[in-house]
C-alpha atoms as a PDB file:
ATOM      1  CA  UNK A   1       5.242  16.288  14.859  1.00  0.00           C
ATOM      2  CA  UNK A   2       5.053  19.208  17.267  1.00  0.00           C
ATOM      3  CA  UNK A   3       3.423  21.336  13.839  1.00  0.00           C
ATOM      4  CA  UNK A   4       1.307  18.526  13.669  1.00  0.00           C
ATOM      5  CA  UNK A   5      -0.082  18.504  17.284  1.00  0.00           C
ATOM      6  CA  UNK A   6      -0.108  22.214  17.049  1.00  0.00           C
ATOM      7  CA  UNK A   7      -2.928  22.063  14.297  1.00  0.00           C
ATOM      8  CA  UNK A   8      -4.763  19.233  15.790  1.00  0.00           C
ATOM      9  CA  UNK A   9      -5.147  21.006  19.233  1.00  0.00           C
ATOM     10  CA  UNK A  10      -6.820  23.980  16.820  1.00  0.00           C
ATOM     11  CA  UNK A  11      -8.916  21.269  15.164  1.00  0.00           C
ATOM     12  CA  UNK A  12     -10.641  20.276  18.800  1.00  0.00           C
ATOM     13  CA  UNK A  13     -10.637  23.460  20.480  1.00  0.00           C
ATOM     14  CA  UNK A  14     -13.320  24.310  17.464  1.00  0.00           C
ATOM     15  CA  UNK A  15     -11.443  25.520  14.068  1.00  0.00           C
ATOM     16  CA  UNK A  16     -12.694  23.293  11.728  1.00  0.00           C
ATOM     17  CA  UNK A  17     -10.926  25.665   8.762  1.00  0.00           C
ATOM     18  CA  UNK A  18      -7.616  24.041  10.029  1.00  0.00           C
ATOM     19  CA  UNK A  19      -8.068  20.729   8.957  1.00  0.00           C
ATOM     20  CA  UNK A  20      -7.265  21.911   5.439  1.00  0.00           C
ATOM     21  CA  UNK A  21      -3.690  22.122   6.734  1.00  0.00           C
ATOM     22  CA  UNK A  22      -3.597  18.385   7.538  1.00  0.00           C
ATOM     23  CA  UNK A  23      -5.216  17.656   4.189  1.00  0.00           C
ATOM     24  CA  UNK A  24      -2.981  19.607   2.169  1.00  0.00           C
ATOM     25  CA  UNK A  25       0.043  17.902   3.990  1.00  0.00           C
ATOM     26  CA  UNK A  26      -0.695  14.567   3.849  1.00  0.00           C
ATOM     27  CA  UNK A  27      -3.054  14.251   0.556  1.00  0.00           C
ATOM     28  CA  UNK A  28      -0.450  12.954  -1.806  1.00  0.00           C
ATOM     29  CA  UNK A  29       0.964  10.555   1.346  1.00  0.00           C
ATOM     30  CA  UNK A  30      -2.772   8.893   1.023  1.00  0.00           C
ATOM     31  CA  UNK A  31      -3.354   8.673  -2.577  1.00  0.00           C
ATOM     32  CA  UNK A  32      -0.270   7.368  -2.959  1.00  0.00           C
ATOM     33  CA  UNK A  33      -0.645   4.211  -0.706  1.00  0.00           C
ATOM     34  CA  UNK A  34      -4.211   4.036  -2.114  1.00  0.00           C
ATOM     35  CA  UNK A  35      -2.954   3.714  -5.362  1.00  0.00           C
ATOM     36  CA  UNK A  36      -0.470   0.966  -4.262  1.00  0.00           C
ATOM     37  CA  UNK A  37      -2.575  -0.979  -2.704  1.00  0.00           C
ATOM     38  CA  UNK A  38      -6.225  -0.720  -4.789  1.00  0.00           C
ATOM     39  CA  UNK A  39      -4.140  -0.248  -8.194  1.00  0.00           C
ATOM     40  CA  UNK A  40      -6.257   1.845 -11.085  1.00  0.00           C
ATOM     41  CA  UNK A  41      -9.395   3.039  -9.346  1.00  0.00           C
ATOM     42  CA  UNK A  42     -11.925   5.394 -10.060  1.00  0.00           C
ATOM     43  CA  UNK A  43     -12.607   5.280  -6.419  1.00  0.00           C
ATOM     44  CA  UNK A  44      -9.689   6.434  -4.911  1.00  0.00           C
ATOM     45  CA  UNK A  45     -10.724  10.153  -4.814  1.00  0.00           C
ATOM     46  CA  UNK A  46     -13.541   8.949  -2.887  1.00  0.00           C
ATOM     47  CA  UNK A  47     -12.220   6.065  -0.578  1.00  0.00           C
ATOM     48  CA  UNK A  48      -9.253   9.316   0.481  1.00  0.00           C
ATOM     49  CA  UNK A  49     -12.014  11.599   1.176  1.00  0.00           C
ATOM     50  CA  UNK A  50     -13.290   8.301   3.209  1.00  0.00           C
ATOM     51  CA  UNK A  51     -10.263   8.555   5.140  1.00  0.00           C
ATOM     52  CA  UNK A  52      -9.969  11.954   5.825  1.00  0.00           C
ATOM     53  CA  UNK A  53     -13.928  12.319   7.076  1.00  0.00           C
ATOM     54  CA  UNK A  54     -12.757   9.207   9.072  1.00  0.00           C
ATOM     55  CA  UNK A  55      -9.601  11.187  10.681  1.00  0.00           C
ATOM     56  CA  UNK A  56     -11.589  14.241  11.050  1.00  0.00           C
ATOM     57  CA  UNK A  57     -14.114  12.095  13.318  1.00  0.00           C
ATOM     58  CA  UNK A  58     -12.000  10.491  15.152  1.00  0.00           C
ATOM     59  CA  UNK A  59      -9.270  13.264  15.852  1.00  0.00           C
ATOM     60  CA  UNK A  60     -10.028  13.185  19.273  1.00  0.00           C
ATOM     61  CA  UNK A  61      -8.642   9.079  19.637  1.00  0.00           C
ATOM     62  CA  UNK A  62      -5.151  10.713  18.609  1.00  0.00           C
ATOM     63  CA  UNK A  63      -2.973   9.951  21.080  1.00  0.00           C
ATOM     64  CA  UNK A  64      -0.499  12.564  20.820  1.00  0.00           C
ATOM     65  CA  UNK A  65       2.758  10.521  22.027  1.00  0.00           C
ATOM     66  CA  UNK A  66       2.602   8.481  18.384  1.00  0.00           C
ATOM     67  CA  UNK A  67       3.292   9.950  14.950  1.00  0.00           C
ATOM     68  CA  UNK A  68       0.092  11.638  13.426  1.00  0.00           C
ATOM     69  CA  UNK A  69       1.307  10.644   9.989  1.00  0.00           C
ATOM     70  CA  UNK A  70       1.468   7.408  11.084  1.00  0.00           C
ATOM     71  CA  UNK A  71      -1.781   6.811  12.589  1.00  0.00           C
ATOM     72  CA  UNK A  72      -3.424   8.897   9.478  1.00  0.00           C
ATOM     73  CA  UNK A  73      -1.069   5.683   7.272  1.00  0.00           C
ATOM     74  CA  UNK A  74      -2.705   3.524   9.248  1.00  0.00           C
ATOM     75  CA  UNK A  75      -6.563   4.161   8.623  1.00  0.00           C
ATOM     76  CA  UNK A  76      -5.711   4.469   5.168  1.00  0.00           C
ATOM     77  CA  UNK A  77      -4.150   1.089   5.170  1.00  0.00           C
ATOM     78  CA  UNK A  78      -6.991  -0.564   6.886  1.00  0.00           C
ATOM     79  CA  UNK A  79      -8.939   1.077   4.238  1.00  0.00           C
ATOM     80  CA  UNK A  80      -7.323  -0.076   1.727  1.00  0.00           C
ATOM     81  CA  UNK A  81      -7.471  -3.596   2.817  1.00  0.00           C
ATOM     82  CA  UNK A  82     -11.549  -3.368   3.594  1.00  0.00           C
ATOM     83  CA  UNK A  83     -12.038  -2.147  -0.199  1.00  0.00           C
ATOM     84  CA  UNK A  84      -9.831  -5.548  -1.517  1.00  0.00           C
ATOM     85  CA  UNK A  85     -11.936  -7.323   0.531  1.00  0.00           C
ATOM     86  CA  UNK A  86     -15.225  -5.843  -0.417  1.00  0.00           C
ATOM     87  CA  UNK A  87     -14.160  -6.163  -3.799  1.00  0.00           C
ATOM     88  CA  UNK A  88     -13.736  -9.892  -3.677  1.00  0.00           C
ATOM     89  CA  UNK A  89     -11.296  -9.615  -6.351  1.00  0.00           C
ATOM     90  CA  UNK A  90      -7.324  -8.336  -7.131  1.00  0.00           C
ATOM     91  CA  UNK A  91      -6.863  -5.584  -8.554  1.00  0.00           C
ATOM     92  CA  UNK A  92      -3.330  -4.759 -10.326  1.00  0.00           C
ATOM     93  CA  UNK A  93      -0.706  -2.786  -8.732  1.00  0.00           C
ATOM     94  CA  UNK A  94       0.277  -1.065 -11.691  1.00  0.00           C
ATOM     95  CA  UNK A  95       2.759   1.321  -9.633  1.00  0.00           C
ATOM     96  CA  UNK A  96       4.937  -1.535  -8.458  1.00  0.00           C
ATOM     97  CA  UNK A  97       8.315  -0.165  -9.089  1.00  0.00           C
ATOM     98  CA  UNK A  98      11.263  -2.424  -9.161  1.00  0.00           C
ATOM     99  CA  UNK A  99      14.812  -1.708 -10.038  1.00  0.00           C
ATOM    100  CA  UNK A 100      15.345  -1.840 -13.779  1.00  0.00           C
ATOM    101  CA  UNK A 101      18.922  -3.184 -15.207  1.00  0.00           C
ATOM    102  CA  UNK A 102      20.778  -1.523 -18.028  1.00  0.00           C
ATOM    103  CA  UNK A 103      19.048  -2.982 -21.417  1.00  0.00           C
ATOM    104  CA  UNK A 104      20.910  -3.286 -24.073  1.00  0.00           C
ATOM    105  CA  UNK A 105      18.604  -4.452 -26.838  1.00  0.00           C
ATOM    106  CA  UNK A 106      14.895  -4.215 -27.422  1.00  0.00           C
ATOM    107  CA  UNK A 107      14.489  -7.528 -26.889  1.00  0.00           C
ATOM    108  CA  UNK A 108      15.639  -7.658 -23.115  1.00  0.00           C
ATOM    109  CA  UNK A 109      13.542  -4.562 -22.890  1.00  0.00           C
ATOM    110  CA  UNK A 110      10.725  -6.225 -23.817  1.00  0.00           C
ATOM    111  CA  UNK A 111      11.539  -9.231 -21.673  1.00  0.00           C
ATOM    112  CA  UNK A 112      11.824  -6.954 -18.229  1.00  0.00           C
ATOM    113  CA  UNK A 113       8.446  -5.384 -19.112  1.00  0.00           C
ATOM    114  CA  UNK A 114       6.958  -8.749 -19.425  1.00  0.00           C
ATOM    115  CA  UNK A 115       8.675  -9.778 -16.039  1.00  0.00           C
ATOM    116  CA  UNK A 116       7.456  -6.411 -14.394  1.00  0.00           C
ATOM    117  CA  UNK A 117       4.079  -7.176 -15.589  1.00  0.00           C
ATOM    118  CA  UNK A 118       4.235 -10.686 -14.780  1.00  0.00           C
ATOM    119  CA  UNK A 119       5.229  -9.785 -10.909  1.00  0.00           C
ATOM    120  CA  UNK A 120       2.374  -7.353 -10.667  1.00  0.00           C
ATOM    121  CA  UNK A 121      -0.201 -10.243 -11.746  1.00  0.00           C
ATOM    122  CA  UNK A 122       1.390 -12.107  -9.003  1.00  0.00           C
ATOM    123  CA  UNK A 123       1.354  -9.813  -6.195  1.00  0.00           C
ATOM    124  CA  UNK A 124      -2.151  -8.782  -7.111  1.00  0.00           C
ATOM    125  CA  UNK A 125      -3.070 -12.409  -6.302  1.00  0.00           C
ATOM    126  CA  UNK A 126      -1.618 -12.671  -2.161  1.00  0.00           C
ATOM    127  CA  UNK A 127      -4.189 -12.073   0.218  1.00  0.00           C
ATOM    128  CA  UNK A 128      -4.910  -8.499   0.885  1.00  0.00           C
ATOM    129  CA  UNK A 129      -3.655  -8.914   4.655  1.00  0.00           C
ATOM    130  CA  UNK A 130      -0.104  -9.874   2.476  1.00  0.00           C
ATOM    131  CA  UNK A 131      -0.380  -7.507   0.264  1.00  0.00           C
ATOM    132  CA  UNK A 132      -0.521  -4.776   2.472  1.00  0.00           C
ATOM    133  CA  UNK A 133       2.544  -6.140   4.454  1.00  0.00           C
ATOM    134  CA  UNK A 134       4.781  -6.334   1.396  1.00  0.00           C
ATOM    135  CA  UNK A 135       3.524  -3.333  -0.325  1.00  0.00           C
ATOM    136  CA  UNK A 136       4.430  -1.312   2.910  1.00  0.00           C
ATOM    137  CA  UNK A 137       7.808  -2.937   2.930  1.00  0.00           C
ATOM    138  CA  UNK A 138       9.013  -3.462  -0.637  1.00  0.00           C
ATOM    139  CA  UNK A 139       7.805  -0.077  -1.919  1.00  0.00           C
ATOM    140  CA  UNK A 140       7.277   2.004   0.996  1.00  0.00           C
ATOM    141  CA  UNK A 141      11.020   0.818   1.924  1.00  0.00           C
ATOM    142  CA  UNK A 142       9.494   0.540   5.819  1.00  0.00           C
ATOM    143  CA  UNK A 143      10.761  -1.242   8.604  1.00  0.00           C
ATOM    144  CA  UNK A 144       9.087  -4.403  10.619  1.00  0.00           C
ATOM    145  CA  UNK A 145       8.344  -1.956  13.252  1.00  0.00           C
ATOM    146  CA  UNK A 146       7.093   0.706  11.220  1.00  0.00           C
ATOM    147  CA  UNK A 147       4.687  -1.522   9.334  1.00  0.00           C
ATOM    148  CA  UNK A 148       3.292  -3.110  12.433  1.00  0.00           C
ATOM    149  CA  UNK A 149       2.911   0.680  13.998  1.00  0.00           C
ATOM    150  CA  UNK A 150       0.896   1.461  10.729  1.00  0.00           C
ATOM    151  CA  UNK A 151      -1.027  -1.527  10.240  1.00  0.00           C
ATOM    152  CA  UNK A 152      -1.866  -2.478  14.288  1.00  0.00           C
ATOM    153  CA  UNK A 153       0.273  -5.531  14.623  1.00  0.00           C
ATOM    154  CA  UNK A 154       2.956  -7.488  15.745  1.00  0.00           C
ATOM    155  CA  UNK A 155       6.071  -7.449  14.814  1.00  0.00           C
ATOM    156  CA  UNK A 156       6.327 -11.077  14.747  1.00  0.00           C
ATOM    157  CA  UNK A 157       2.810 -10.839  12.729  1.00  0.00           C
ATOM    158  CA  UNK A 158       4.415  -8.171   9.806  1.00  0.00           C
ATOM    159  CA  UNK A 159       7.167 -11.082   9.664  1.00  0.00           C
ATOM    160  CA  UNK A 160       5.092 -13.655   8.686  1.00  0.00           C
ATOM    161  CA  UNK A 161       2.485 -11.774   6.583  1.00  0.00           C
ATOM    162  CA  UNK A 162       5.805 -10.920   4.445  1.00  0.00           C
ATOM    163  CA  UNK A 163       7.255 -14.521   4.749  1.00  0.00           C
ATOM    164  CA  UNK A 164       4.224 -16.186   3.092  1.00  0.00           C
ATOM    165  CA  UNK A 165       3.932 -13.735   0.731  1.00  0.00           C
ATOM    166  CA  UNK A 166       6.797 -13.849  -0.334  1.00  0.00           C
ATOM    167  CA  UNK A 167       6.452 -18.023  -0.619  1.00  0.00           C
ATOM    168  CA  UNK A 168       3.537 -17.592  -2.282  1.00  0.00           C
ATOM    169  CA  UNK A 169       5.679 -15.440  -5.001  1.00  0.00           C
ATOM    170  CA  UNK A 170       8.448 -18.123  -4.889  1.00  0.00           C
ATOM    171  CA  UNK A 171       6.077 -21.071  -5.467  1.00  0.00           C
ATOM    172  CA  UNK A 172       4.238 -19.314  -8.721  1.00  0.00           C
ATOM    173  CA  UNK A 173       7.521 -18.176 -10.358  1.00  0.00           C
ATOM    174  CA  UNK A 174       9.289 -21.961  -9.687  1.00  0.00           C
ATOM    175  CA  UNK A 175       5.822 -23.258 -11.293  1.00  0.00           C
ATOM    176  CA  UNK A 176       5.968 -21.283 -14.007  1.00  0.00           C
ATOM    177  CA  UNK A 177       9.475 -21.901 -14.861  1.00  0.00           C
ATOM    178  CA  UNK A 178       8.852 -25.549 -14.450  1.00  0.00           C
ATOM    179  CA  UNK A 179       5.978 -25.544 -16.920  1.00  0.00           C
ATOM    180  CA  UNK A 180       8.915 -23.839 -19.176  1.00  0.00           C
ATOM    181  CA  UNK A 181       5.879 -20.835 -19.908  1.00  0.00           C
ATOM    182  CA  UNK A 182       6.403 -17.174 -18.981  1.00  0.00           C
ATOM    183  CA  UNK A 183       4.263 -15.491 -16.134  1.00  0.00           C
ATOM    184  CA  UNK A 184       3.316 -13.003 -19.642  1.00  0.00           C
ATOM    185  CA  UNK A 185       1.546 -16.217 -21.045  1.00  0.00           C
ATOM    186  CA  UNK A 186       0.714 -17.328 -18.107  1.00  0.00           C
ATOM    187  CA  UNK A 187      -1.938 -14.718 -16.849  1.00  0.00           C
ATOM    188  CA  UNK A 188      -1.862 -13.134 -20.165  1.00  0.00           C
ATOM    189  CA  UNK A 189      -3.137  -9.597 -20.647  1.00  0.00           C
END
């Protein structure tokens, strides 16, 4: 943090040069979460470039007693969830990792693929305000408090962002199961 603060003080006192530093340290951080949130996009070299013209400009509303990284998480998450919205649409979260049991056969490899797939065509359909909350949580690994530091909210808000989304996931799989059909065939590719 104190590295951090160190650079950004050069930054304002007129040494543009050193924002390459902050760029180079937290590029992969960005595309990362931009890839999380707005899936497969041939924007994403653009909306980061967004994000860092947008830091560059506003440098000077750092407030240096909070976490650069996480204020520079922060645009980019708000970023993120402006582009789903322009977009109108969901894209897929292709990078959605979950934990993958021992297979034993190619069948029950097949069948955790399919469920993988399946749970990315559901979380690409909560609202991006959701989305965001349970991206940040259930791949970022972050805390309640951390997610409401990045994302400007609540506590009690990042708690019931995550609750409904994770309804919302509860209800489709129960529906699906009920209709005896597979997510797979459900959404189909």
């Amino acid at each position: 943090m104190q590295e951090d603060q160190e650079t950004i003080d050069r930054i304002l006192s007129g040494d543009k040069q050193a924002f390459a530093l902050i760029i180079n340290k937290y590029k992969g951080r960005v595309f990362s979460l931009l890839r999380k949130m707005l899936g497969p996009s041939p924007d994403i070299q653009d909306i980061a470039q967004e994000i860092f013209i947008k830091a560059y400009n506003h440098l000077q509303e750092y407030k240096p007693e909070n976490s650069f990284s996480a204020w520079l998480y922060r645009i980019t998450a708000n970023r993120s969830v402006d582009e789903l919205r322009k977009r109108k649409r969901t894209p897929s979260l292709i990078d959605f990792d979950l934990e993958i049991t021992h297979r034993d056969t190619p069948e029950t490899s097949y069948l955790e693929k399919e469920r993988k797939a399946s749970l990315e065509k559901l979380i690409e359909e909560l609202d991006p305000d959701q989305r965001a909350v349970f991206v940040l949580r259930h791949q970022q690994f972050l805390s309640y408090e951390e997610i409401g530091e990045q994302l400007s909210l609540p506590v009690s808000t990042v708690q019931m962002r995550l609750h409904r989304a994770r309804l919302k996931l509860r209800k489709s799989l129960n529906a699906s199961r009920e209709r005896g059909e597979s997510l797979y065939e459900m959404y189909g590719n």
